[in-house]
C-alpha atoms as a PDB file:
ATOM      1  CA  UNK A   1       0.000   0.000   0.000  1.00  0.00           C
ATOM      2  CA  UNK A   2       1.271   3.412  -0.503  1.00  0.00           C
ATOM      3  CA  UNK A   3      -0.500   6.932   0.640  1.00  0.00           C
ATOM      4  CA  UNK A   4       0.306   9.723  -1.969  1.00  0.00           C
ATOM      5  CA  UNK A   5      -0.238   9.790  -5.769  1.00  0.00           C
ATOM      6  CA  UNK A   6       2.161  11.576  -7.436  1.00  0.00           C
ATOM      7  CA  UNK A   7       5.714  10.848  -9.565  1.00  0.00           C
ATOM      8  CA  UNK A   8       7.515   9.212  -6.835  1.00  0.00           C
ATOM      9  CA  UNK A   9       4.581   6.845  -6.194  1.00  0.00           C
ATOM     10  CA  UNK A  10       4.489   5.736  -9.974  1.00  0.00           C
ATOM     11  CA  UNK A  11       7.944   5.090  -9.971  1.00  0.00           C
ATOM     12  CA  UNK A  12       7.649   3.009  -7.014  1.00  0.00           C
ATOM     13  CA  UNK A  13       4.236   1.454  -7.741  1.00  0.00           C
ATOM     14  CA  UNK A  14       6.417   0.600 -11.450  1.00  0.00           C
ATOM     15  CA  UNK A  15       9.520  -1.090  -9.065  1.00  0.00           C
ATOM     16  CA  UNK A  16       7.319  -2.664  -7.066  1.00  0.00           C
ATOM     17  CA  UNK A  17       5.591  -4.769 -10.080  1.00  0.00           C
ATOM     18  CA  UNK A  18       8.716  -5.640 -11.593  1.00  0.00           C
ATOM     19  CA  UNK A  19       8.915  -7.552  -8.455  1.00  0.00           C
ATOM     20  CA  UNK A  20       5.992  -9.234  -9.190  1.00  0.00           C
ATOM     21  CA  UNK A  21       4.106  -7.192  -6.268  1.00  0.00           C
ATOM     22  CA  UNK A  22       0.725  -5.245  -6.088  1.00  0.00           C
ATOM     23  CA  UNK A  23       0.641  -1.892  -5.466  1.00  0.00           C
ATOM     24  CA  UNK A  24      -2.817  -0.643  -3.811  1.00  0.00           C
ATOM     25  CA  UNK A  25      -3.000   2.919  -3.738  1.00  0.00           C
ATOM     26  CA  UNK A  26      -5.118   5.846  -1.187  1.00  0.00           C
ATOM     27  CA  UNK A  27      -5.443   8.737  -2.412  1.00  0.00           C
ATOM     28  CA  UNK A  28      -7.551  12.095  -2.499  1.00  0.00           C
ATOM     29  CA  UNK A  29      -7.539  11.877  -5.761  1.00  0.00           C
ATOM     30  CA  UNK A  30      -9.406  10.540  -8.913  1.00  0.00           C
ATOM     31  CA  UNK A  31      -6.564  10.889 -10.873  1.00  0.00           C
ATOM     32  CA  UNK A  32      -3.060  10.562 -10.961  1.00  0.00           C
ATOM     33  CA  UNK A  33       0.805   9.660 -12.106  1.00  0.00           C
ATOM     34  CA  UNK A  34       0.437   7.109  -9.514  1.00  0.00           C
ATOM     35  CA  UNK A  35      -3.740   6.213 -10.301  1.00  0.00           C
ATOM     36  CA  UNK A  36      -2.259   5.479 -13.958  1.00  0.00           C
ATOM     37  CA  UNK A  37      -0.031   2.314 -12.692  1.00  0.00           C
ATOM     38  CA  UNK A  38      -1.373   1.251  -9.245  1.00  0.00           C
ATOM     39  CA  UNK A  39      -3.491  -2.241  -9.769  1.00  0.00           C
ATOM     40  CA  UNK A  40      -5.902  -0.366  -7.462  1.00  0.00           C
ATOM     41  CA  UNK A  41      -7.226   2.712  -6.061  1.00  0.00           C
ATOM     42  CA  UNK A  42      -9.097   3.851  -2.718  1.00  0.00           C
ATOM     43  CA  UNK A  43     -10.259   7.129  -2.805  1.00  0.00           C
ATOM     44  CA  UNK A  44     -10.865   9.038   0.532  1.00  0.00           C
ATOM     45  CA  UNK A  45      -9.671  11.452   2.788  1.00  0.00           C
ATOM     46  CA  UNK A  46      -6.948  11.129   4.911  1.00  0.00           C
ATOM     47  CA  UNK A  47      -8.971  12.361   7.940  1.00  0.00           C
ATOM     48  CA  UNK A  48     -11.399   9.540   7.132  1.00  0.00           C
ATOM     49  CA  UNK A  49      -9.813   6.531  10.003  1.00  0.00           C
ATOM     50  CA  UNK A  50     -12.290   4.024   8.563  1.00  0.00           C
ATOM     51  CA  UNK A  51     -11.121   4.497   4.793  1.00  0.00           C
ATOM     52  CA  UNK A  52      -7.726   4.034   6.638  1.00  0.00           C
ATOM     53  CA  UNK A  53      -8.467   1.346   8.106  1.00  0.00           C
ATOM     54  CA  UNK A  54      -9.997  -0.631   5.245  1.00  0.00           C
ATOM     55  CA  UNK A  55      -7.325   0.293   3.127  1.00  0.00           C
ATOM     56  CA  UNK A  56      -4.418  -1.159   5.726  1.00  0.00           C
ATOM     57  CA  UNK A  57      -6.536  -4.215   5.871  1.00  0.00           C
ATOM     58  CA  UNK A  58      -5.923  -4.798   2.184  1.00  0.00           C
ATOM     59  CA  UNK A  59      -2.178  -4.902   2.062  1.00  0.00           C
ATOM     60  CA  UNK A  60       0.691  -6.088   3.980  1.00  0.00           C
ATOM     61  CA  UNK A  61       2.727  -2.950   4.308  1.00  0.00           C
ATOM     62  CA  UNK A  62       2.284   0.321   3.508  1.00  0.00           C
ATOM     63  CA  UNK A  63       4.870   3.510   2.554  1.00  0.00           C
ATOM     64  CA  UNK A  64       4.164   6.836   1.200  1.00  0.00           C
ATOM     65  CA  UNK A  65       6.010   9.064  -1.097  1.00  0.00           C
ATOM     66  CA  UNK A  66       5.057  12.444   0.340  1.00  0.00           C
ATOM     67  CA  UNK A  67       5.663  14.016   3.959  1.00  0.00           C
ATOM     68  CA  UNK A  68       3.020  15.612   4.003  1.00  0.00           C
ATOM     69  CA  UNK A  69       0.108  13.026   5.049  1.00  0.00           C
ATOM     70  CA  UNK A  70      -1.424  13.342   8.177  1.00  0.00           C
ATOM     71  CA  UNK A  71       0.202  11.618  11.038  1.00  0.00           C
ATOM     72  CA  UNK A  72      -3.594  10.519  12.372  1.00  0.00           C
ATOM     73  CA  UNK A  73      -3.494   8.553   9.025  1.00  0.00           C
ATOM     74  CA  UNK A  74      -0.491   6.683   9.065  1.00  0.00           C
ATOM     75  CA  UNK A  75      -0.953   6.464  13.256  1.00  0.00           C
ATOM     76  CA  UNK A  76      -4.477   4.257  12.489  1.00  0.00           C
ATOM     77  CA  UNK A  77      -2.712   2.166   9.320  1.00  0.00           C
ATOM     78  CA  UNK A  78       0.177   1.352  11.938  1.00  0.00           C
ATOM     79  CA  UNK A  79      -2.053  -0.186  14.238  1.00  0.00           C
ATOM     80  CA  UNK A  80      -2.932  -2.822  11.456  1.00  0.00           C
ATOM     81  CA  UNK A  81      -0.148  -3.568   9.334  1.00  0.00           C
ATOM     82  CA  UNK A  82       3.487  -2.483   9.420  1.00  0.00           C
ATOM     83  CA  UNK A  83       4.235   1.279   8.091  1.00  0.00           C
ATOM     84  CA  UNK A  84       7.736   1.892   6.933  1.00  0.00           C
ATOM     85  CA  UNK A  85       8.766   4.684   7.830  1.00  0.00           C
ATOM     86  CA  UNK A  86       7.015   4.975  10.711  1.00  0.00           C
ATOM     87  CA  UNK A  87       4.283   8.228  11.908  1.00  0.00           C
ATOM     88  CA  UNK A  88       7.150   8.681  14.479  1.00  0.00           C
ATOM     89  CA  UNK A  89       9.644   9.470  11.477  1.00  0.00           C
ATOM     90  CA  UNK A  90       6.987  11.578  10.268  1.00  0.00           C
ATOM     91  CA  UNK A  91       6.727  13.228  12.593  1.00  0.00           C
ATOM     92  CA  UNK A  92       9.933  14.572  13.589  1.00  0.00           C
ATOM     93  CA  UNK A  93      10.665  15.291  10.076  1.00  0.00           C
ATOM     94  CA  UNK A  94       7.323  16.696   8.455  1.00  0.00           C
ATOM     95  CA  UNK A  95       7.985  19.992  10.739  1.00  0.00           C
ATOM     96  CA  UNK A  96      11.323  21.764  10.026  1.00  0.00           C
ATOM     97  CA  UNK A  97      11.666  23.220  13.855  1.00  0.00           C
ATOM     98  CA  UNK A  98      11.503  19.612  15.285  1.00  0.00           C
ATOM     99  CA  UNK A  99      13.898  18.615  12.680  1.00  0.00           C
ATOM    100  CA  UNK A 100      16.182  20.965  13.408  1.00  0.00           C
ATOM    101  CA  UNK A 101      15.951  20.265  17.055  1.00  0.00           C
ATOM    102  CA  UNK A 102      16.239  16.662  16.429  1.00  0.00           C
ATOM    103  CA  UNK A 103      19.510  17.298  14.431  1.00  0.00           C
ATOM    104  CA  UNK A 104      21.174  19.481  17.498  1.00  0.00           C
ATOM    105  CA  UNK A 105      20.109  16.901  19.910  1.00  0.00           C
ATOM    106  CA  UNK A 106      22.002  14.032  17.651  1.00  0.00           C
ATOM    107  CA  UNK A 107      24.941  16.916  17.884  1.00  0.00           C
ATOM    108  CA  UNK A 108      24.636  17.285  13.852  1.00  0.00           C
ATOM    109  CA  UNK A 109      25.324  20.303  11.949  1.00  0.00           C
ATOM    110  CA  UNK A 110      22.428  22.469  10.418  1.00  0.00           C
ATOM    111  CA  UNK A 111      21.650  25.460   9.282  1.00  0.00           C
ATOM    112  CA  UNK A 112      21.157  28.289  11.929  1.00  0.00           C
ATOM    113  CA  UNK A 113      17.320  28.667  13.168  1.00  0.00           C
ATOM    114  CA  UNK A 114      14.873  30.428  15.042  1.00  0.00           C
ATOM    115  CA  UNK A 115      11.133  29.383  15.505  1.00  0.00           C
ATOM    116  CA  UNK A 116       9.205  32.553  14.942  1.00  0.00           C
ATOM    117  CA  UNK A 117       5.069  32.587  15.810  1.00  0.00           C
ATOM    118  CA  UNK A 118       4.706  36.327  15.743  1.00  0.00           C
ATOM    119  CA  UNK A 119       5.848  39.427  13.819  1.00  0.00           C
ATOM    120  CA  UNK A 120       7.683  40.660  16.574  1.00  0.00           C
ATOM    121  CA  UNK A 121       9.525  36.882  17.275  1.00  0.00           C
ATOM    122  CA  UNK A 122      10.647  37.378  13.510  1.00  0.00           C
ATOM    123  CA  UNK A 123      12.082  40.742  14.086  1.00  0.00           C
ATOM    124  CA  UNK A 124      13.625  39.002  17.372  1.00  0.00           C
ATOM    125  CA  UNK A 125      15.187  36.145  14.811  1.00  0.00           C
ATOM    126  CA  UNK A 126      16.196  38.695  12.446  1.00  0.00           C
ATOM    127  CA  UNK A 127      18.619  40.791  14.886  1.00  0.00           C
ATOM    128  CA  UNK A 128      20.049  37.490  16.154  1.00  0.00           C
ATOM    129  CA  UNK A 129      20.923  35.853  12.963  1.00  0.00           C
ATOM    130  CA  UNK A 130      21.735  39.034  10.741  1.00  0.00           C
ATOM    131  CA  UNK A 131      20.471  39.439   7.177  1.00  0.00           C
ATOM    132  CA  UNK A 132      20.463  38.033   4.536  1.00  0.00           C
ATOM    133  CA  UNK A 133      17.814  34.896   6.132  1.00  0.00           C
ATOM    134  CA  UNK A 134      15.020  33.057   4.655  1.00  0.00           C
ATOM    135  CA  UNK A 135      11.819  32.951   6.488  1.00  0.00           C
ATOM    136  CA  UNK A 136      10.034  29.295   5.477  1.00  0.00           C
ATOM    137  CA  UNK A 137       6.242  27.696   6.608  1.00  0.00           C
ATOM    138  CA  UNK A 138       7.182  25.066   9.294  1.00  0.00           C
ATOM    139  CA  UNK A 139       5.442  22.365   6.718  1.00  0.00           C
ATOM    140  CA  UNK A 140       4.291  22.092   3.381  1.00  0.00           C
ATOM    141  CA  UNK A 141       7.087  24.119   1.625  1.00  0.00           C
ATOM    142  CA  UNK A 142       8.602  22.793  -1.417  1.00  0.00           C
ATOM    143  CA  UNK A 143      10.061  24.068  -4.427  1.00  0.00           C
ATOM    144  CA  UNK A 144      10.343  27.446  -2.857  1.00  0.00           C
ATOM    145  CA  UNK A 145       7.198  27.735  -2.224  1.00  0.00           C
ATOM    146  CA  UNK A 146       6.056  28.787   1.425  1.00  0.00           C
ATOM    147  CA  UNK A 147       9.429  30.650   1.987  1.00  0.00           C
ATOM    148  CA  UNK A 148      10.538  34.373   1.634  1.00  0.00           C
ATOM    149  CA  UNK A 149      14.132  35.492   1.985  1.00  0.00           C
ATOM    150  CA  UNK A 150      14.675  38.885   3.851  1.00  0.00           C
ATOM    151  CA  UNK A 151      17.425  40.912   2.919  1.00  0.00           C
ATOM    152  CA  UNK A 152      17.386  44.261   5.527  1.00  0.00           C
ATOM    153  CA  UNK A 153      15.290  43.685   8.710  1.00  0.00           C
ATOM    154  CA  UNK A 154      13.189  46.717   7.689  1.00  0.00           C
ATOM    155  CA  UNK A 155      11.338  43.839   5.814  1.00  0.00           C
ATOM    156  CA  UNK A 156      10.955  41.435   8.048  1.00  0.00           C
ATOM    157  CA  UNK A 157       7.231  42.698   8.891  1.00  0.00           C
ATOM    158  CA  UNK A 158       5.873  42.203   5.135  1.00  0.00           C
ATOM    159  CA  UNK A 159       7.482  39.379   4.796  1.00  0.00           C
ATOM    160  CA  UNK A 160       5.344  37.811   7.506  1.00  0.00           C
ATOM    161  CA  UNK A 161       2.393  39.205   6.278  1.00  0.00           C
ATOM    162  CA  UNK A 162       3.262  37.503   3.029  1.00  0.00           C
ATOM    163  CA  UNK A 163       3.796  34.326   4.499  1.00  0.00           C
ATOM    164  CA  UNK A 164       0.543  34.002   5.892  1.00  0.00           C
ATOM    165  CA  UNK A 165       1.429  31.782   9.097  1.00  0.00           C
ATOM    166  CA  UNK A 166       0.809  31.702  12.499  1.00  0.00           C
ATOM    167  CA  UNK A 167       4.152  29.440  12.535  1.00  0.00           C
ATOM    168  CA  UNK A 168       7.267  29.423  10.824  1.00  0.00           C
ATOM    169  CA  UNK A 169      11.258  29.080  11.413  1.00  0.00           C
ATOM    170  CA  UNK A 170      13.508  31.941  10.280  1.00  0.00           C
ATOM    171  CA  UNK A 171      16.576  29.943   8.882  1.00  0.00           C
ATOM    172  CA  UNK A 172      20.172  31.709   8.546  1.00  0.00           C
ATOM    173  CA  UNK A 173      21.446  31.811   5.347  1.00  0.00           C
ATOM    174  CA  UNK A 174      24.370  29.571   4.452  1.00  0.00           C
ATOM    175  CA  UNK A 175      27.289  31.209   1.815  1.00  0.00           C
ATOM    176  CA  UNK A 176      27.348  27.502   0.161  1.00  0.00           C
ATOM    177  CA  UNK A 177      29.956  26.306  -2.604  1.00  0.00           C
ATOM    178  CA  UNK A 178      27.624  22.903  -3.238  1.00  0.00           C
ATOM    179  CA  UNK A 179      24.404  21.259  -2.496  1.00  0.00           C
ATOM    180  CA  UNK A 180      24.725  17.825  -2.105  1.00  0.00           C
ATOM    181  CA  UNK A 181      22.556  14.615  -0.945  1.00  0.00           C
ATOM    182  CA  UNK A 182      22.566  11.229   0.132  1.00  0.00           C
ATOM    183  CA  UNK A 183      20.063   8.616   0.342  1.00  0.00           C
ATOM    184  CA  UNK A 184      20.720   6.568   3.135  1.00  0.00           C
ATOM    185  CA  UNK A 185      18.380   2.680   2.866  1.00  0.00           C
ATOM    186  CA  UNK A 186      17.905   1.285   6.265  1.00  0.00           C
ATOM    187  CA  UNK A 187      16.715  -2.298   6.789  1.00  0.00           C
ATOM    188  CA  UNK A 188      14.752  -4.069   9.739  1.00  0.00           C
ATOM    189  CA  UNK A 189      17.969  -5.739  10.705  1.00  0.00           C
ATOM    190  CA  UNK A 190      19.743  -2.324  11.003  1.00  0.00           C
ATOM    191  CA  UNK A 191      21.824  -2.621   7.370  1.00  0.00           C
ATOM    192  CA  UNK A 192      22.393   0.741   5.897  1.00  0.00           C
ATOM    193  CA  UNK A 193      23.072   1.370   2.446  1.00  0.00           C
ATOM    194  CA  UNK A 194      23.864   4.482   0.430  1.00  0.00           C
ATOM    195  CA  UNK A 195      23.576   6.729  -2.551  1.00  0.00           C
ATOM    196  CA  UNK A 196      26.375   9.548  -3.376  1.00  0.00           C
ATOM    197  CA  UNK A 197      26.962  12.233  -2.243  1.00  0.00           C
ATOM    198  CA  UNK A 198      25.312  13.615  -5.297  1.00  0.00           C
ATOM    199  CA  UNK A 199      25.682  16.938  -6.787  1.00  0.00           C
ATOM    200  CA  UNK A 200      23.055  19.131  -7.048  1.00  0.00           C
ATOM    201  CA  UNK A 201      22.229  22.537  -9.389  1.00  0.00           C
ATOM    202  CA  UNK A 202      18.786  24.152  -8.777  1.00  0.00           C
ATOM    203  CA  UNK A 203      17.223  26.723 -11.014  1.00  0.00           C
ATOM    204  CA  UNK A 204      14.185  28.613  -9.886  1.00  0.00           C
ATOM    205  CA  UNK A 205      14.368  27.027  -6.499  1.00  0.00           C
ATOM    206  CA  UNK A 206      13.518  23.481  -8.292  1.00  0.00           C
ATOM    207  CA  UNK A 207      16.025  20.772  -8.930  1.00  0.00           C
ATOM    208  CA  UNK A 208      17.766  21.471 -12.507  1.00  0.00           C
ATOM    209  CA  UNK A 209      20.970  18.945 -12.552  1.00  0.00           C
ATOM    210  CA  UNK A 210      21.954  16.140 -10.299  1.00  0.00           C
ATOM    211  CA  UNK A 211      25.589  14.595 -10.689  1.00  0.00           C
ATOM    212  CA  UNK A 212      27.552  11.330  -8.929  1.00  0.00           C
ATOM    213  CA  UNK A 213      30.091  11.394  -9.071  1.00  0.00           C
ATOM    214  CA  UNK A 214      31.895  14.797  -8.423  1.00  0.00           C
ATOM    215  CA  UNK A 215      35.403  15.411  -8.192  1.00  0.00           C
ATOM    216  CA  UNK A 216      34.922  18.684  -5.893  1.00  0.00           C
ATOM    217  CA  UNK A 217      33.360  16.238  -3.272  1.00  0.00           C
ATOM    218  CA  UNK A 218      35.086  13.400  -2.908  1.00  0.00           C
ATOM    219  CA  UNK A 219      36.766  14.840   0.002  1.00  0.00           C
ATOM    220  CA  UNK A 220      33.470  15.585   2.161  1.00  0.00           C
ATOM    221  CA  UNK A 221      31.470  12.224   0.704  1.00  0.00           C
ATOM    222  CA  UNK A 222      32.847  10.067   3.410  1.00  0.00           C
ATOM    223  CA  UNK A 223      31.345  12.521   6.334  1.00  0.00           C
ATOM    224  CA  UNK A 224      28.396  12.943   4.387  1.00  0.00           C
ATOM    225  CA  UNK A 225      27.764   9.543   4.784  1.00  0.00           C
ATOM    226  CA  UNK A 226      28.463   9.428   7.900  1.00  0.00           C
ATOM    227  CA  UNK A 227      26.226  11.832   8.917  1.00  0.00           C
ATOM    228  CA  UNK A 228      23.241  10.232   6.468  1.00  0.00           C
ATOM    229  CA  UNK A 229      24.005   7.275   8.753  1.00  0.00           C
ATOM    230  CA  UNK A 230      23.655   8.673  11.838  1.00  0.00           C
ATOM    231  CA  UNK A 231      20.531  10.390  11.091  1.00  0.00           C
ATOM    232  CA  UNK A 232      19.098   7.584   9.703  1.00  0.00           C
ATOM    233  CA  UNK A 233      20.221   5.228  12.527  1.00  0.00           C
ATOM    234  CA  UNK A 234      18.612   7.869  15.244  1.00  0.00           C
ATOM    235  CA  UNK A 235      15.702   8.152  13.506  1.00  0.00           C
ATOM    236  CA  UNK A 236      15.001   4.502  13.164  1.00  0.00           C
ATOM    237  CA  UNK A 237      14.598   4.554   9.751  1.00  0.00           C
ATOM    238  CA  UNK A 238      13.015   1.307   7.949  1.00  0.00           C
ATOM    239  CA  UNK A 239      13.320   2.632   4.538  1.00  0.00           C
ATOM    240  CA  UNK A 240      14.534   5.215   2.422  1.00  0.00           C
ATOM    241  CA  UNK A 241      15.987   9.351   3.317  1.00  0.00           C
ATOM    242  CA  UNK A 242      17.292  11.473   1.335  1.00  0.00           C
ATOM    243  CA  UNK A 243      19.841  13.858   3.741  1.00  0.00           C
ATOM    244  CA  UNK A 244      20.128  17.336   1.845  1.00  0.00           C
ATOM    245  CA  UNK A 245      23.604  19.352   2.524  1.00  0.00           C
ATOM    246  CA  UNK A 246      24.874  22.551   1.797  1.00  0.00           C
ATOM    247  CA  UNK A 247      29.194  22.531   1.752  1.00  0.00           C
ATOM    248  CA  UNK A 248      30.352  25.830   2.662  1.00  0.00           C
ATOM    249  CA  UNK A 249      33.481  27.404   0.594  1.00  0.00           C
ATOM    250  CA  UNK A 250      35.594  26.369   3.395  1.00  0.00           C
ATOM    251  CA  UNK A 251      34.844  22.679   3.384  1.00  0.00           C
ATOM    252  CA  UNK A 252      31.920  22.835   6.725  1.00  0.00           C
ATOM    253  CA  UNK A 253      28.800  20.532   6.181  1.00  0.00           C
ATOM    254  CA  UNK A 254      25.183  21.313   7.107  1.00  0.00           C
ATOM    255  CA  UNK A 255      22.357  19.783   6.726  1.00  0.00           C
ATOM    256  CA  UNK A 256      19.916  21.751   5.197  1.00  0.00           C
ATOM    257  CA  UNK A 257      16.608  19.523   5.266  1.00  0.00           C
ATOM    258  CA  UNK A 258      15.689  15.066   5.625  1.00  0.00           C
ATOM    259  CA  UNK A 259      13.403  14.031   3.330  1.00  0.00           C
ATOM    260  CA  UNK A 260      11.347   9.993   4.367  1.00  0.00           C
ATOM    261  CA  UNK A 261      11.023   9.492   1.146  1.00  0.00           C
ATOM    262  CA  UNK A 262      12.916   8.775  -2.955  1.00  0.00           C
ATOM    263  CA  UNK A 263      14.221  12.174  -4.208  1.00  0.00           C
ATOM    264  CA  UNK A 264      14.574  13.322  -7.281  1.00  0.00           C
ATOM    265  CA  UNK A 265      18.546  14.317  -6.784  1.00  0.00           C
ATOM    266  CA  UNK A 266      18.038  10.050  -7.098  1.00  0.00           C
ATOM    267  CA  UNK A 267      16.558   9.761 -10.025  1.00  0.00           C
ATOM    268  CA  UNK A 268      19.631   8.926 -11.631  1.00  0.00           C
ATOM    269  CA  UNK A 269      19.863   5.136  -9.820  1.00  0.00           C
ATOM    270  CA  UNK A 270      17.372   3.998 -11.869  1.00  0.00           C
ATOM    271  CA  UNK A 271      19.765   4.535 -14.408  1.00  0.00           C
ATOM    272  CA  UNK A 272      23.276   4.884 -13.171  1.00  0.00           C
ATOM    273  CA  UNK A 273      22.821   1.804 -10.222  1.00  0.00           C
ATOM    274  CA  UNK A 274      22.402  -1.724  -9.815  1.00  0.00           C
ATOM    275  CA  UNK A 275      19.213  -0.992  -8.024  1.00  0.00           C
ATOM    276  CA  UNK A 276      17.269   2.043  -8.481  1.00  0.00           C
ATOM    277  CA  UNK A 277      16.120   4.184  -4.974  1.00  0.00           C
ATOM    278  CA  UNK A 278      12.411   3.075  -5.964  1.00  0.00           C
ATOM    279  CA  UNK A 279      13.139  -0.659  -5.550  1.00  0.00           C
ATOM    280  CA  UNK A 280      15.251  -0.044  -2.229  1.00  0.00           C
ATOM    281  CA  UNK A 281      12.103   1.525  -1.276  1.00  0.00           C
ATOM    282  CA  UNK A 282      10.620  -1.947  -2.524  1.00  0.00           C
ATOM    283  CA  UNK A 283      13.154  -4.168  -0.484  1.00  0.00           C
END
């Protein structure tokens, strides 16, 4: 079973039947990338626990390919069959201030925060983390969207008008020389394996070019990985991340954002790889 209907579920739903599996799909809606190659549907809300509950009663294990389902969903389809990653995954990493708490608490390295609730929190955030910073929805964001970067703290109030939040995290912003990922594949029995670190070139705030390998981080890919690792070991991952870095010009890693999910920096392994990141999601 898998919640969410879009790209990443078709390519998994596609994996998944090259594997001789069924792939049962819930979703909001009628149609979709995912509707087109699922062997069947179940249309319903996510708030609606006995559509939940039927569905989890039809498969054997369930995944999703968006963060952004509702953890009273995936709580009720846990309680029936196995859900990989779990709602506790979830929901550390479907809200970037718990994130970022959970990464300072694992004493990893990300970007420079503030959780801001008010206009006059932000301007507090603002003076502490200097300009330029980019002030982001706590969930939903994507693409660029649901974020607004403030250059002089004379802005700070319009931008959060513009926002249109009663919750967000002001994040400092990072001089980078890269952006970089790894997806890290975590098994019941605790075997980790890994993607990259890839390259990545964004235009328009959406992912351009994705590269593997790259010369100009060989040097960092080893402590990349290590930190994918650790983050994915902490977590108690059963299934796929994708860890998103920024390297700074003088060689510092931070993690920018986790994603419990394929990626599209990994495309490319369906290509490039023995196995793709769709059938690790599979496995």
């Amino acid at each position: 079973g898998i919640f969410g209907s879009g790209q990443l579920g078709r390519m998994f739903t596609q994996a998944a039947q090259r594997m001789g599996y069924r792939v049962h799909l819930f979703s909001t809606d009628q149609a979709s990338p995912t509707g087109e190659a699922a062997d069947s549907q179940y249309h319903a809300a996510y708030e609606d626990m006995d559509a939940v509950a039927g569905f989890a009663r039809e498969v054997e294990v369930i995944t999703f390919e968006f963060e952004n389902v509702p953890l009273s969903a995936l709580d009720r389809a846990q309680q029936l069959v196995p859900v990989r990653p779990s709602a506790a995954v979830l929901k550390t990493v479907q809200h970037r201030v718990r994130e970022k708490r959970f990464l300072q608490q694992i004493g990893v390295t990300c970007t420079p925060f503030r959780a801001v609730s008010s206009g006059s929190d932000l301007q507090h955030a603002v003076s502490a983390l200097g300009c330029p910073v980019v002030l982001k929805t706590v969930q939903e964001g994507y693409d660029g969207k649901g974020q607004v970067r403030i250059d002089k703290a004379e802005d700070a109030a319009s931008a959060w008008k513009s926002l249109g939040s009663t919750e967000a995290i002001l994040e400092g912003f990072v001089d980078f020389s890269h952006e970089l990922s790894i997806l890290a594949v975590r098994g019941m029995d605790g075997s980790i394996a890994t993607y990259g670190p890839i390259a990545n070139q964004h235009k328009q705030h959406i992912l351009d070019v994705s590269v593997v390998p790259l010369r100009a981080l060989a040097e960092v890919g080893p402590k990349a990985i290590e930190i994918a690792r650790t983050i994915v070991t902490q977590l108690d991952v059963i299934g796929i991340i994708c860890v998103e870095f920024f390297l700074t010009k003088d060689g510092q890693l931070f993690v920018n954002e986790i994603a419990p999910r394929p990626h599209n920096s990994g495309h490319l392994t369906m290509d490039a790889f023995v196995t793709s990141q769709f059938e690790q999601q599979v496995r």
